[in-house]
PDB file of N, CA and C in Angstrom:
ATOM      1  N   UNK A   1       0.858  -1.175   0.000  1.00  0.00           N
ATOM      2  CA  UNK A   1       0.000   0.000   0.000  1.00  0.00           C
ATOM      3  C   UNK A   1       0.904   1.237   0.000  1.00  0.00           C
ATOM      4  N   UNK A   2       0.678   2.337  -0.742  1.00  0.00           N
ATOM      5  CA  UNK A   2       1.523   3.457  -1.175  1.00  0.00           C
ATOM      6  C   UNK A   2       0.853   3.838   0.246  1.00  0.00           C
ATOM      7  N   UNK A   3       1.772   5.177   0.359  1.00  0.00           N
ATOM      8  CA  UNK A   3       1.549   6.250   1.766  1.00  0.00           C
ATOM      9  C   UNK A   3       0.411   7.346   0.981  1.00  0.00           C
ATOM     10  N   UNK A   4      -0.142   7.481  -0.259  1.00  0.00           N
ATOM     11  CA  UNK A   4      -1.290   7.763  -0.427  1.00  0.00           C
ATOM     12  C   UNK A   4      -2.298   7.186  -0.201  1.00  0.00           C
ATOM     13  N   UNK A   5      -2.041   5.855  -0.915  1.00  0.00           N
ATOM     14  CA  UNK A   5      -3.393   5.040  -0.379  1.00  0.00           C
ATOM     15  C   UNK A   5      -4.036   5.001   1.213  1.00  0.00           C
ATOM     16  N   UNK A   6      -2.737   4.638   1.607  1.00  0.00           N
ATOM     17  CA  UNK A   6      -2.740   4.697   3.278  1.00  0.00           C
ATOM     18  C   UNK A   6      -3.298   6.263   3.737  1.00  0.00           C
ATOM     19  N   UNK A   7      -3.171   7.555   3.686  1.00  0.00           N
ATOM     20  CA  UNK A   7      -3.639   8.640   4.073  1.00  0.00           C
ATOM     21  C   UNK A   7      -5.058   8.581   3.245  1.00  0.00           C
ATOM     22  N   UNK A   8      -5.536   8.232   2.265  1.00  0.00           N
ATOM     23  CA  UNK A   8      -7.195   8.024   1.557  1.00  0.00           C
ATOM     24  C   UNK A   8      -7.617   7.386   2.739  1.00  0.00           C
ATOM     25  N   UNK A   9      -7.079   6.567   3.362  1.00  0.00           N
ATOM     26  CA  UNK A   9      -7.671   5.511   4.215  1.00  0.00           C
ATOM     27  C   UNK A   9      -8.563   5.826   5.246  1.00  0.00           C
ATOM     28  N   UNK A  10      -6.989   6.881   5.956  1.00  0.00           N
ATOM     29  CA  UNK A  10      -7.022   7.191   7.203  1.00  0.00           C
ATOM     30  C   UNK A  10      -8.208   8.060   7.548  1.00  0.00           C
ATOM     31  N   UNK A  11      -8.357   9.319   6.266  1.00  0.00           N
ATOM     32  CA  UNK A  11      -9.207  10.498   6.604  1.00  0.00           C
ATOM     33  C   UNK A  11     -10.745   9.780   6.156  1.00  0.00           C
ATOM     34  N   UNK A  12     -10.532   8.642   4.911  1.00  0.00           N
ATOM     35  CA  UNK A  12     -11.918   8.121   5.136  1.00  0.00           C
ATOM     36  C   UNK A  12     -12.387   7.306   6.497  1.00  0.00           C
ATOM     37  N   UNK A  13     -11.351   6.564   7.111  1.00  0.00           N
ATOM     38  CA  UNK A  13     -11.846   6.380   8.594  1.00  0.00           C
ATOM     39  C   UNK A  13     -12.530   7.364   9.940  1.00  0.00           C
ATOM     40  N   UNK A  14     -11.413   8.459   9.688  1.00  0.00           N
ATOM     41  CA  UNK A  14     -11.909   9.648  10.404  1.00  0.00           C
ATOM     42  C   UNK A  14     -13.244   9.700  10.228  1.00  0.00           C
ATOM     43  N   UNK A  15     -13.491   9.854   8.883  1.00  0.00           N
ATOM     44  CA  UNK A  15     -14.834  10.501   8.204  1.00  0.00           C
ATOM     45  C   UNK A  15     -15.827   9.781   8.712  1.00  0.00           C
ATOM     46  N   UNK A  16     -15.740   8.437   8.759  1.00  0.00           N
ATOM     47  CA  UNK A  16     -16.705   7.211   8.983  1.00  0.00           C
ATOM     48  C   UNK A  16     -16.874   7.413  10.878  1.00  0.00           C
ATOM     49  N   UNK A  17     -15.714   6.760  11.124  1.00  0.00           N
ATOM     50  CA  UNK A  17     -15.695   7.521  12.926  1.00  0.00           C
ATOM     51  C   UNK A  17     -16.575   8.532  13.292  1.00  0.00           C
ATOM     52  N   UNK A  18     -16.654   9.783  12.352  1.00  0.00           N
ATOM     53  CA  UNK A  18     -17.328  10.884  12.661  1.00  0.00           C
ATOM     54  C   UNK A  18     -19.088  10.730  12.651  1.00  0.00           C
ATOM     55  N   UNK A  19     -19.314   9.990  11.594  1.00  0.00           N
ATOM     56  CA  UNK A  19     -20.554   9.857  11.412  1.00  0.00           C
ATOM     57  C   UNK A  19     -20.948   9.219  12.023  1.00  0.00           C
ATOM     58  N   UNK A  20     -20.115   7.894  12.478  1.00  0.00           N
ATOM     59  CA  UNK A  20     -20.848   6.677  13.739  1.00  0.00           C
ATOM     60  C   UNK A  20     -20.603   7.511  15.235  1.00  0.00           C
ATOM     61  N   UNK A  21     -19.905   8.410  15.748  1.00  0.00           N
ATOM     62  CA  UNK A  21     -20.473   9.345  16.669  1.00  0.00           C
ATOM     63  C   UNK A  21     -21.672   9.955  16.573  1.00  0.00           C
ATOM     64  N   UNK A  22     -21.949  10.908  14.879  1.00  0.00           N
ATOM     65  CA  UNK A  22     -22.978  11.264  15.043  1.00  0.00           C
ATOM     66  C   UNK A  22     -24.685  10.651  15.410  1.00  0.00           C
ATOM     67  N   UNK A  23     -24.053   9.173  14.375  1.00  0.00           N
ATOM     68  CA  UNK A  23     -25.629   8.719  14.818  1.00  0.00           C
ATOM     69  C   UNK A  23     -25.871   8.248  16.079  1.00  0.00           C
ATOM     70  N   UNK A  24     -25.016   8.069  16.770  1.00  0.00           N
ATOM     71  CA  UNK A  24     -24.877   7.789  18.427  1.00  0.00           C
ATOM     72  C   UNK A  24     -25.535   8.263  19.119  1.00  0.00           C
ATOM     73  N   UNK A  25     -25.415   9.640  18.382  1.00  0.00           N
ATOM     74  CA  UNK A  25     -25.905  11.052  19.397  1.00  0.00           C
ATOM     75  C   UNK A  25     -27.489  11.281  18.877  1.00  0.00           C
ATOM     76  N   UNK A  26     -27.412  10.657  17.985  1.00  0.00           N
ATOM     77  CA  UNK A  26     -28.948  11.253  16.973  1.00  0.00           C
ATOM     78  C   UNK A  26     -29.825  10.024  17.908  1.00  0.00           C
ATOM     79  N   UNK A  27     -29.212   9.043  17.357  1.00  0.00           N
ATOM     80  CA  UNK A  27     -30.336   8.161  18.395  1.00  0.00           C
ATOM     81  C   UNK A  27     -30.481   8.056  19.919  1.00  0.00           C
ATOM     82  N   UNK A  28     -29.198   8.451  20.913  1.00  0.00           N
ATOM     83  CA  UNK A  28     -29.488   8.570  21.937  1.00  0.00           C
ATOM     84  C   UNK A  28     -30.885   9.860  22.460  1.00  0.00           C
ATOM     85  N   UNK A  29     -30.649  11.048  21.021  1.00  0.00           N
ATOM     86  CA  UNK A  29     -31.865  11.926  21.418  1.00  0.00           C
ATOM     87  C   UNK A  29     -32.674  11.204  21.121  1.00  0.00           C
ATOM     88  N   UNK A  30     -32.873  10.333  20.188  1.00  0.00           N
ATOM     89  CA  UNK A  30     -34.744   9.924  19.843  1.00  0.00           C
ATOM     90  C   UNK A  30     -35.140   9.221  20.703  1.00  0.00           C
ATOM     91  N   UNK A  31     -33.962   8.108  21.002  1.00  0.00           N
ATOM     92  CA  UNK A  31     -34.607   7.410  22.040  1.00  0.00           C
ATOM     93  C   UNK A  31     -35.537   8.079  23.284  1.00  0.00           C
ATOM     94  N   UNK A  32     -34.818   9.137  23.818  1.00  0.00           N
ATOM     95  CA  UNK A  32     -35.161  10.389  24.969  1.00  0.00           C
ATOM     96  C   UNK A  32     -36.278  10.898  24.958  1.00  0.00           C
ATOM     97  N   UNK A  33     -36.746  11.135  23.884  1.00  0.00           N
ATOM     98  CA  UNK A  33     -37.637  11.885  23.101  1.00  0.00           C
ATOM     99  C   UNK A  33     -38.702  11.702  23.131  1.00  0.00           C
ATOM    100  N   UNK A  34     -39.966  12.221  23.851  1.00  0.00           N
ATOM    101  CA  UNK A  34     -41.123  11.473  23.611  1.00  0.00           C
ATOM    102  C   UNK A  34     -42.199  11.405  22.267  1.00  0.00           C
ATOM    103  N   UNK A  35     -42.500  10.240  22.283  1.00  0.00           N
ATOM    104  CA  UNK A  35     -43.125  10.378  20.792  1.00  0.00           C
ATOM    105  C   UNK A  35     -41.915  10.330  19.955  1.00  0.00           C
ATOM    106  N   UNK A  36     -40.789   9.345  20.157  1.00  0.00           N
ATOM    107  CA  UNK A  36     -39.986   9.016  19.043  1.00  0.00           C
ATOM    108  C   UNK A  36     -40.318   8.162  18.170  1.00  0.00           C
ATOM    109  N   UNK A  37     -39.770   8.701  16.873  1.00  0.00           N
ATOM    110  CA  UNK A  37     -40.405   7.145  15.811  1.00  0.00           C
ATOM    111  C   UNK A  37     -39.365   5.812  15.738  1.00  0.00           C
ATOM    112  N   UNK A  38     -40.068   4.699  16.107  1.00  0.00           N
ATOM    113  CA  UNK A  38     -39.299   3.672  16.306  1.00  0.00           C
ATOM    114  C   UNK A  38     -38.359   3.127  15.074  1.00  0.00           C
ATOM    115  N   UNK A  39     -39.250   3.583  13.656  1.00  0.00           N
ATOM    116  CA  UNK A  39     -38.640   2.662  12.787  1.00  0.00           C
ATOM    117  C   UNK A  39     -37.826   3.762  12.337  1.00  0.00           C
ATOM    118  N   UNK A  40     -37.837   5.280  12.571  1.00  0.00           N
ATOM    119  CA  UNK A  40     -36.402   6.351  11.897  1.00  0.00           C
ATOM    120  C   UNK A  40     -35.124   5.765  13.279  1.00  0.00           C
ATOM    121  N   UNK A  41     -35.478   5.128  14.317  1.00  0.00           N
ATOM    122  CA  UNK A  41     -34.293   4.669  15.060  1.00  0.00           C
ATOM    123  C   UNK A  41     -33.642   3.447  14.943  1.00  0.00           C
ATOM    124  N   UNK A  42     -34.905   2.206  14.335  1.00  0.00           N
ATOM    125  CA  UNK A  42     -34.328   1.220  13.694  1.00  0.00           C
ATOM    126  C   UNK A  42     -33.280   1.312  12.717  1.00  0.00           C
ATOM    127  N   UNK A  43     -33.642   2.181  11.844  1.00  0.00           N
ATOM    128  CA  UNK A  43     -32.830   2.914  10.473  1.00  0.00           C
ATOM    129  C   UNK A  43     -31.444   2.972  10.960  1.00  0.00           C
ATOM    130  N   UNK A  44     -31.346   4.397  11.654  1.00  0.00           N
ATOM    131  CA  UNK A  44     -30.087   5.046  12.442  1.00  0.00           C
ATOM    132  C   UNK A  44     -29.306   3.682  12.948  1.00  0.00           C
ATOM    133  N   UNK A  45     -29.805   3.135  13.502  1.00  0.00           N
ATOM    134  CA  UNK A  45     -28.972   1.727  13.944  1.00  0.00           C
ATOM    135  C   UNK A  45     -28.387   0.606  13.168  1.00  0.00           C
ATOM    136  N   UNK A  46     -29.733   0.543  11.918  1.00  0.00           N
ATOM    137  CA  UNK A  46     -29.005  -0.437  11.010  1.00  0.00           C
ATOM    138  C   UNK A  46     -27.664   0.421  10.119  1.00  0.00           C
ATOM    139  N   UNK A  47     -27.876   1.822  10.084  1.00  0.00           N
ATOM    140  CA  UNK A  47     -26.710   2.523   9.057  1.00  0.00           C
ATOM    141  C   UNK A  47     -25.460   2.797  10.185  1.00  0.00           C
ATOM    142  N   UNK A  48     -25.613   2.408  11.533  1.00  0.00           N
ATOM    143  CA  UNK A  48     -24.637   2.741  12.557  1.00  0.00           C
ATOM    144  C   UNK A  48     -23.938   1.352  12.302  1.00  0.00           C
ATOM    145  N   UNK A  49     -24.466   0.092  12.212  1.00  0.00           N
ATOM    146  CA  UNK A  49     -23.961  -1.630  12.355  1.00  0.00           C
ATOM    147  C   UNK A  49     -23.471  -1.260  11.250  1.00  0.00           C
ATOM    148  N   UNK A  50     -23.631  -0.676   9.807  1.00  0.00           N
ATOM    149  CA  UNK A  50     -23.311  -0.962   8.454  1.00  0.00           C
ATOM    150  C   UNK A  50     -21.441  -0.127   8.686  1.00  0.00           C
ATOM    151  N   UNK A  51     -21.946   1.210   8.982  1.00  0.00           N
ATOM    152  CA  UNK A  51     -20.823   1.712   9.376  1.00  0.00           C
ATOM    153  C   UNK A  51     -19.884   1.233   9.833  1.00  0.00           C
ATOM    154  N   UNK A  52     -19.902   0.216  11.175  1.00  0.00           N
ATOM    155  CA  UNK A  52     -19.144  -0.514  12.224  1.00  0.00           C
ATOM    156  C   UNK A  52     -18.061  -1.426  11.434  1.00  0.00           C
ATOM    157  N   UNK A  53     -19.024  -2.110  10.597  1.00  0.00           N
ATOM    158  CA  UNK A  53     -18.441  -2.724   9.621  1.00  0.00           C
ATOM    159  C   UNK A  53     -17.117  -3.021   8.619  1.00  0.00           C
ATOM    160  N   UNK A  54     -17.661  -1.383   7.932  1.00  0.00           N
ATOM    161  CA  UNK A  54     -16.901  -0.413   6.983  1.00  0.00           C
ATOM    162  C   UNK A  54     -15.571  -0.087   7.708  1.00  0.00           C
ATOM    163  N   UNK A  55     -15.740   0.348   8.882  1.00  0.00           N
ATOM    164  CA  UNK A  55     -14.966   1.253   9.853  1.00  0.00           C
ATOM    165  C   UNK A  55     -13.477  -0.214  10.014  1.00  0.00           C
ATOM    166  N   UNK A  56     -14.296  -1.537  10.352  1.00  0.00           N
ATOM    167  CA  UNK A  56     -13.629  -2.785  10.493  1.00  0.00           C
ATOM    168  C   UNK A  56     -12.988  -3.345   9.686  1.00  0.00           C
ATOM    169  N   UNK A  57     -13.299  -3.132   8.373  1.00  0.00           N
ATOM    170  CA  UNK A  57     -12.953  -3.429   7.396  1.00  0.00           C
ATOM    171  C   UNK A  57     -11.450  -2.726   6.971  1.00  0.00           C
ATOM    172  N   UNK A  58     -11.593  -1.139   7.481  1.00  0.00           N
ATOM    173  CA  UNK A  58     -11.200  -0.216   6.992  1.00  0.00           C
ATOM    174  C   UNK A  58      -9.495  -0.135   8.149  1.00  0.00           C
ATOM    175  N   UNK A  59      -9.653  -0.784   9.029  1.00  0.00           N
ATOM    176  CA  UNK A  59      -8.712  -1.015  10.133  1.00  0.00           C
ATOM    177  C   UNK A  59      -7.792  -2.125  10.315  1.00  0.00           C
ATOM    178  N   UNK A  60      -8.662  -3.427   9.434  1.00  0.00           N
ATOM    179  CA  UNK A  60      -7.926  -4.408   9.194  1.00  0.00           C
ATOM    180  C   UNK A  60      -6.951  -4.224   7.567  1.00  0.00           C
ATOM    181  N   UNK A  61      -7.122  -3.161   7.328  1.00  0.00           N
ATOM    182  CA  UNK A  61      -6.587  -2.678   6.013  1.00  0.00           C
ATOM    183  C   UNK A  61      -5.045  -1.762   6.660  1.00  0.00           C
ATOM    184  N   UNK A  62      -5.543  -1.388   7.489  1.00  0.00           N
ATOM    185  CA  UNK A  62      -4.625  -0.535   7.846  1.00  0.00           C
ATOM    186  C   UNK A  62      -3.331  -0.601   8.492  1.00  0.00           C
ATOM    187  N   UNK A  63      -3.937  -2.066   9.380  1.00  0.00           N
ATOM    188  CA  UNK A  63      -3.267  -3.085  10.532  1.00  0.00           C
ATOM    189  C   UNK A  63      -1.989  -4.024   9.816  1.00  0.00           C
ATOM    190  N   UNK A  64      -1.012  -4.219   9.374  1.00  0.00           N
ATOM    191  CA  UNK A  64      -0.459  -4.669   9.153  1.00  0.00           C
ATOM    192  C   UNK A  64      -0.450  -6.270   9.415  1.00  0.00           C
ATOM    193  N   UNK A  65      -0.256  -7.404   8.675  1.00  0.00           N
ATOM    194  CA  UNK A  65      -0.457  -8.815   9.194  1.00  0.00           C
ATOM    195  C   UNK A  65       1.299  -9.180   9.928  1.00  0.00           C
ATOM    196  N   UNK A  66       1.265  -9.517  11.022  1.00  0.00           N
ATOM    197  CA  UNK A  66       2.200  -9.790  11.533  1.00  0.00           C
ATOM    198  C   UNK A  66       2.136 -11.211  11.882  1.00  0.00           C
ATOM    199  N   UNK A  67       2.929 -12.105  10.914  1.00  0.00           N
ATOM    200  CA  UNK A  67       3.115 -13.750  11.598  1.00  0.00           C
ATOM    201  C   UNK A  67       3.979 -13.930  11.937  1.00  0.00           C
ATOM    202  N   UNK A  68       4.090 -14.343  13.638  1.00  0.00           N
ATOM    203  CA  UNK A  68       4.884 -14.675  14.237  1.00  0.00           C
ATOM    204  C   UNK A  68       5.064 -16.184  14.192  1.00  0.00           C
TER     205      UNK A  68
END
């Protein structure tokens, strides 16, 4: 992996990081919220797991394989 590829990586991780904070925060308000809609929090959660994913994906890329 070039040290470009590797910095594309990094700031798309940031980027991803950033957004799985945000929906953190989005659904901890709805949950709070009275009269929240259940299935816009189902949503937020399934695009938070999808994220998690991405984010995992995106780390084992990054991680070097070390066999000892």
């Amino acid at each position: 992996m070039t040290n470009e590829e590797e910095r594309a990586l990094r700031e798309l991780l940031a980027r991803l990081l950033q957004e799985h904070r945000d929906l953190d925060a989005a659904i901890a308000a709805l949950v709070t919220s009275p009269g929240s809609d259940l299935i816009q929090i189902q949503r937020l959660k399934k695009r938070k797991l999808i994220l998690r994913d991405k984010i995992r994906r995106i780390e084992d890329q990054l991680t070097p394989d070390i066999i000892a």
